[in-house]
Protein backbone atom coordinates (compact mmCIF):
# COMPACT_ATOMS: atom_id res chain seq x y z
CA UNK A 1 41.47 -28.25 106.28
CA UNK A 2 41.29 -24.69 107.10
CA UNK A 3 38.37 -21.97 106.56
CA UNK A 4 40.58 -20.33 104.54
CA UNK A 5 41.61 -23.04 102.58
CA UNK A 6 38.33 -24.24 101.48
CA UNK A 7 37.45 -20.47 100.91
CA UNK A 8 40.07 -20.38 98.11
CA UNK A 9 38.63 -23.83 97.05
CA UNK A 10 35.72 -23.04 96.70
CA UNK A 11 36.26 -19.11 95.36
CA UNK A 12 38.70 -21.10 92.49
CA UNK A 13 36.00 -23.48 91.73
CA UNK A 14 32.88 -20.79 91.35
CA UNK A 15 35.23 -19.12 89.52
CA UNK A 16 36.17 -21.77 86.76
CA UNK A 17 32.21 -22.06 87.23
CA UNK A 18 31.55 -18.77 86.00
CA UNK A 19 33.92 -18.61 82.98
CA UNK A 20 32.53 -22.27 81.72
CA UNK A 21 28.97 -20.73 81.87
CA UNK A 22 30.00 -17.88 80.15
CA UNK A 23 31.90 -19.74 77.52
CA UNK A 24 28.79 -21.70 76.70
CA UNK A 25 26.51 -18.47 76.56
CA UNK A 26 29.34 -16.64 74.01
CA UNK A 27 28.71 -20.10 71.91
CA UNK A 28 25.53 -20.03 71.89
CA UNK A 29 25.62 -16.00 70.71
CA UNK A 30 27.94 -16.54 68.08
CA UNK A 31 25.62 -19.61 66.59
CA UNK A 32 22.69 -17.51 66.65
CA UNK A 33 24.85 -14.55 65.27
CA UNK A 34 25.88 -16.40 62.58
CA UNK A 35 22.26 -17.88 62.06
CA UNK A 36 21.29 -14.18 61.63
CA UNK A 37 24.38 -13.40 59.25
CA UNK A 38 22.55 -16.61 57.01
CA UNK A 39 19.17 -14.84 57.09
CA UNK A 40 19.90 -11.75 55.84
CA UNK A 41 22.21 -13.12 53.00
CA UNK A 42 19.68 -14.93 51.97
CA UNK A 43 17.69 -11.77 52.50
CA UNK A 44 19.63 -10.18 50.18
CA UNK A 45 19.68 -12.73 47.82
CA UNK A 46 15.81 -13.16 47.66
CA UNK A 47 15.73 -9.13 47.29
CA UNK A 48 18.46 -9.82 44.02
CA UNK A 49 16.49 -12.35 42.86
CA UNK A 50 13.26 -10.54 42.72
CA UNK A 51 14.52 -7.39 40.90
CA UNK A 52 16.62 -9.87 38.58
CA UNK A 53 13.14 -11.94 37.74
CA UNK A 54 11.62 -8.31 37.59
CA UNK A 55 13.92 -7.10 34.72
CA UNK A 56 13.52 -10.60 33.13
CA UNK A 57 9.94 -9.84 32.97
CA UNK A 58 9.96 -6.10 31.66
CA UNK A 59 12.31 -7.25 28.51
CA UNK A 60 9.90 -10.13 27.91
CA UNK A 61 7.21 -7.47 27.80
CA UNK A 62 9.27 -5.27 25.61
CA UNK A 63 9.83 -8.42 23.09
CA UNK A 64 6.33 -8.61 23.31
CA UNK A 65 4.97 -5.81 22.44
CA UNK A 66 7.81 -5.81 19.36
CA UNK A 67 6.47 -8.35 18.01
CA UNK A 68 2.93 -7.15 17.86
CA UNK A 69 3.95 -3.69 16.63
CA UNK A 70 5.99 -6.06 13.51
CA UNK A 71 3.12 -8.09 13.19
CA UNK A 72 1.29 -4.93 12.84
CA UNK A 73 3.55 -3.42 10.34
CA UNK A 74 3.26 -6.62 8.23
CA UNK A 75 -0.38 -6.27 8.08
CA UNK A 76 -0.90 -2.67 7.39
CA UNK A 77 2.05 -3.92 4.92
CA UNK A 78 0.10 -6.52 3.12
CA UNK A 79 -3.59 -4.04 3.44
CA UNK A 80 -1.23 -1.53 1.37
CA UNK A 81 -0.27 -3.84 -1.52
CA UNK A 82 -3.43 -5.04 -1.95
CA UNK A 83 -4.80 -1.63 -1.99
CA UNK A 84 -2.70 -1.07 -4.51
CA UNK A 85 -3.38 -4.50 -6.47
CA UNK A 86 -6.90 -3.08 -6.09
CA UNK A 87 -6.16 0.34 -7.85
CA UNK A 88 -3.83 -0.49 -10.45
CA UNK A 89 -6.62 -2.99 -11.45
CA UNK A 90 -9.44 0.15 -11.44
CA UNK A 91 -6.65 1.84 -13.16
CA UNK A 92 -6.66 -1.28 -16.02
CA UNK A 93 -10.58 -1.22 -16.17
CA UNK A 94 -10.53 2.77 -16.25
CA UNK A 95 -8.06 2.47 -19.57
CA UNK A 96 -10.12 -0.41 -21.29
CA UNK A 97 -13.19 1.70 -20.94
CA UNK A 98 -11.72 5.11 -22.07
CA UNK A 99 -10.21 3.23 -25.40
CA UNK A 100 -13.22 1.86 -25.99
CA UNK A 101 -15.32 5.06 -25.29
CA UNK A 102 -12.79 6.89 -27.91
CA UNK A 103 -14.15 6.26 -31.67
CA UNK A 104 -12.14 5.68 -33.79
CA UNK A 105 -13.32 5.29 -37.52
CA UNK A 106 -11.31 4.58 -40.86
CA UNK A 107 -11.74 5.70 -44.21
CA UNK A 108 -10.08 5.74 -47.76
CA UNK A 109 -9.64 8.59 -49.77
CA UNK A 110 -13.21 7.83 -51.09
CA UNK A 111 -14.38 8.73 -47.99
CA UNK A 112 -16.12 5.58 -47.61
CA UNK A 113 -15.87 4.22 -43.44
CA UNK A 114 -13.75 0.82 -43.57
CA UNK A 115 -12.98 0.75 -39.89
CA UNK A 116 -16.01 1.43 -37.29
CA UNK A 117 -15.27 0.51 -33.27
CA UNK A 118 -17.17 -0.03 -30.08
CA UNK A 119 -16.24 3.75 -29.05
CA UNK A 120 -17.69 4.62 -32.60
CA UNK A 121 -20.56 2.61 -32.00
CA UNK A 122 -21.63 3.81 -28.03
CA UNK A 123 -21.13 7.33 -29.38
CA UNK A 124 -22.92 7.87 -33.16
CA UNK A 125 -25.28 4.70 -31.86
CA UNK A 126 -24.52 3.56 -35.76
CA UNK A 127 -23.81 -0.19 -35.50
CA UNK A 128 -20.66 -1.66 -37.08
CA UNK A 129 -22.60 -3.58 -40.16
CA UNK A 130 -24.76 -0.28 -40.46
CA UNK A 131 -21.67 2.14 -40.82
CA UNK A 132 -19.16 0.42 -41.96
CA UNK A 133 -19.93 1.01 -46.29
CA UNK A 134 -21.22 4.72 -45.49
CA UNK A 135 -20.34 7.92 -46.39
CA UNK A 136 -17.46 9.26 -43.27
CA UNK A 137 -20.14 12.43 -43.31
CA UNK A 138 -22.91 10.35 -41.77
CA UNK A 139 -21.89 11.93 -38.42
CA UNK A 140 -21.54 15.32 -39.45
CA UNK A 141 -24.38 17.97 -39.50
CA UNK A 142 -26.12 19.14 -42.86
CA UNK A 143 -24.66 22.55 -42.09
CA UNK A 144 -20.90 21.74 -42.47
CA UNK A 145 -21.49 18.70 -45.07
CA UNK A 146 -20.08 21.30 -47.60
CA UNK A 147 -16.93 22.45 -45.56
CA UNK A 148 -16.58 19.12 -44.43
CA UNK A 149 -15.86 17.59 -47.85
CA UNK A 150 -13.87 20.31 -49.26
CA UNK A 151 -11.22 19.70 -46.52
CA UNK A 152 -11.37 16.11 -46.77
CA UNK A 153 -10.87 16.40 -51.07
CA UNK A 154 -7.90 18.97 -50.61
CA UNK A 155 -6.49 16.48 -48.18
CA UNK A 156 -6.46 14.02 -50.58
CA UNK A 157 -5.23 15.49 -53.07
CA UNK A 158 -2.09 17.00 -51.22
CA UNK A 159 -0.95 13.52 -50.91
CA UNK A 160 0.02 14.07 -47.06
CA UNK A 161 -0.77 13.32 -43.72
CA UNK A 162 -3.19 15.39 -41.46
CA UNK A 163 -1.10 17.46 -39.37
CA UNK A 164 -0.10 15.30 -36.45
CA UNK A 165 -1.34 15.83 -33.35
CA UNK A 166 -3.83 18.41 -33.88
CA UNK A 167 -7.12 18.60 -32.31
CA UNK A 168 -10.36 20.37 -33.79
CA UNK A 169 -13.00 20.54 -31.53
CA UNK A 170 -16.45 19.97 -34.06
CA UNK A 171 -19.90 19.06 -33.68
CA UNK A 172 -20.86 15.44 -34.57
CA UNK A 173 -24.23 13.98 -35.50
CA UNK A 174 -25.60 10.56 -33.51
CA UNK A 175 -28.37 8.21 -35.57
CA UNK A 176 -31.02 10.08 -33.67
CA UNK A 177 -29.81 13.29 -35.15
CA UNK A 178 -28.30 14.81 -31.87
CA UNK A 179 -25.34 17.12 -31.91
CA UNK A 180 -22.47 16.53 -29.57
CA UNK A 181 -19.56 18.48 -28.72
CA UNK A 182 -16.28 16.14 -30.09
CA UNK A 183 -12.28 16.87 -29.87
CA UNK A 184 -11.13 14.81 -33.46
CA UNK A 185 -7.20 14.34 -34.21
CA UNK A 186 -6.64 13.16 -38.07
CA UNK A 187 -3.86 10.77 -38.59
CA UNK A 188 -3.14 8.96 -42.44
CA UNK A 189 -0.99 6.41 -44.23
CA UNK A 190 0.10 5.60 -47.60
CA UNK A 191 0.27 2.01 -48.48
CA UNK A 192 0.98 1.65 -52.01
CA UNK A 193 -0.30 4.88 -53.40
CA UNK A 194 -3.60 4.33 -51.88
CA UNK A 195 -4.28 6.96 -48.81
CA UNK A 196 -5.75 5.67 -45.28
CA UNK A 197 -7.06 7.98 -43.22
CA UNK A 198 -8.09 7.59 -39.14
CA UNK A 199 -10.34 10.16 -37.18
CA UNK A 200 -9.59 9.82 -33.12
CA UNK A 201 -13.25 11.11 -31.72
CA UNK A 202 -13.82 11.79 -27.87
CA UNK A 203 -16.70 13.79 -26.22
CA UNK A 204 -16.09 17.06 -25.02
């Protein structure tokens, strides 16, 4: 066989060589391309993932902190209604004690005290057995005894109620013979011809 020949042979041959070795090497660089390609998708992915469990965790937060501020609100809800239980029961005692610190005291058209209360009682410091029988006049001063009878004996005899709703402002006499300032409103009732008549007494 010719030099020439085996030149052609041999340039053939390095040739096919060549392009086998660089069909392997363009394998191998599109594997690890596409190895690559796989990375950063799951790249990506992670990157998705992470903001997605990020977001999860802010609106868990936000739920959170809902529920304490309406767990809050509940509370100061219930502290308010108690609060309020609280006053309107102050409010109850308060009432109680102002009717009983108002005296009220009834008498007939004698004059003589039928009806003496606990008001009457804390304020004159005349005990219900020990007023109750008495003149009405036992708690006013010696100076307006006089006055004080006249107006009660033209009342009687007119046959009509006090004026309602009016207020005098007087001085009253305790047991212990000490004048207090006192607002009295008259009020009176016929039952049968026989004349009632109820003195409303608070301190001024």
């Amino acid at each position: 066989m010719s030099p020439e020949l085996w030149g052609t042979i041999w340039g053939i041959g390095g040739g096919v060589g060549l392009v086998g070795v660089g069909f392997v090497f363009w394998k191998a660089w599109r594997s690890t391309k596409a190895v690559g390609l796989r990375d950063l998708d799951l790249k990506a992915q992670n990157q998705v993932m992470a903001r997605q469990e990020k977001q999860i965790r802010e609106l868990v937060q936000q739920i959170r902190e809902g529920l304490r501020h309406h767990r809050e609100s509940l509370d100061t809800t219930e502290k308010l209604q108690e609060e309020v239980a609280v006053l309107r029961e102050k409010v109850g005692r308060l009432d109680s004690t102002m009717k009983s610190a108002m005296a009220i005291i009834t008498c007939g058209q004698d004059g003589i005290i039928q009806g003496w209360n606990q008001g009457a009682a804390l304020m004159f410091h005349f005990t219900q057995e020990e007023a109750i029988g008495k003149e009405v006049a036992i708690i006013t001063p010696e100076r307006f005894k006089a006055r004080h009878w006249a107006g009660f004996r033209a009342l009687v005899a007119s046959k009509k109620p006090p004026t309602p709703l009016k207020t005098m402002a007087i001085s009253a006499l305790t047991r212990e013979g000490l004048e207090i300032p006192v607002s009295i409103r008259l009020s009176g009732w016929d039952t049968d011809g026989i004349w009632t008549y109820a003195a409303e007494i608070s301190r001024v």
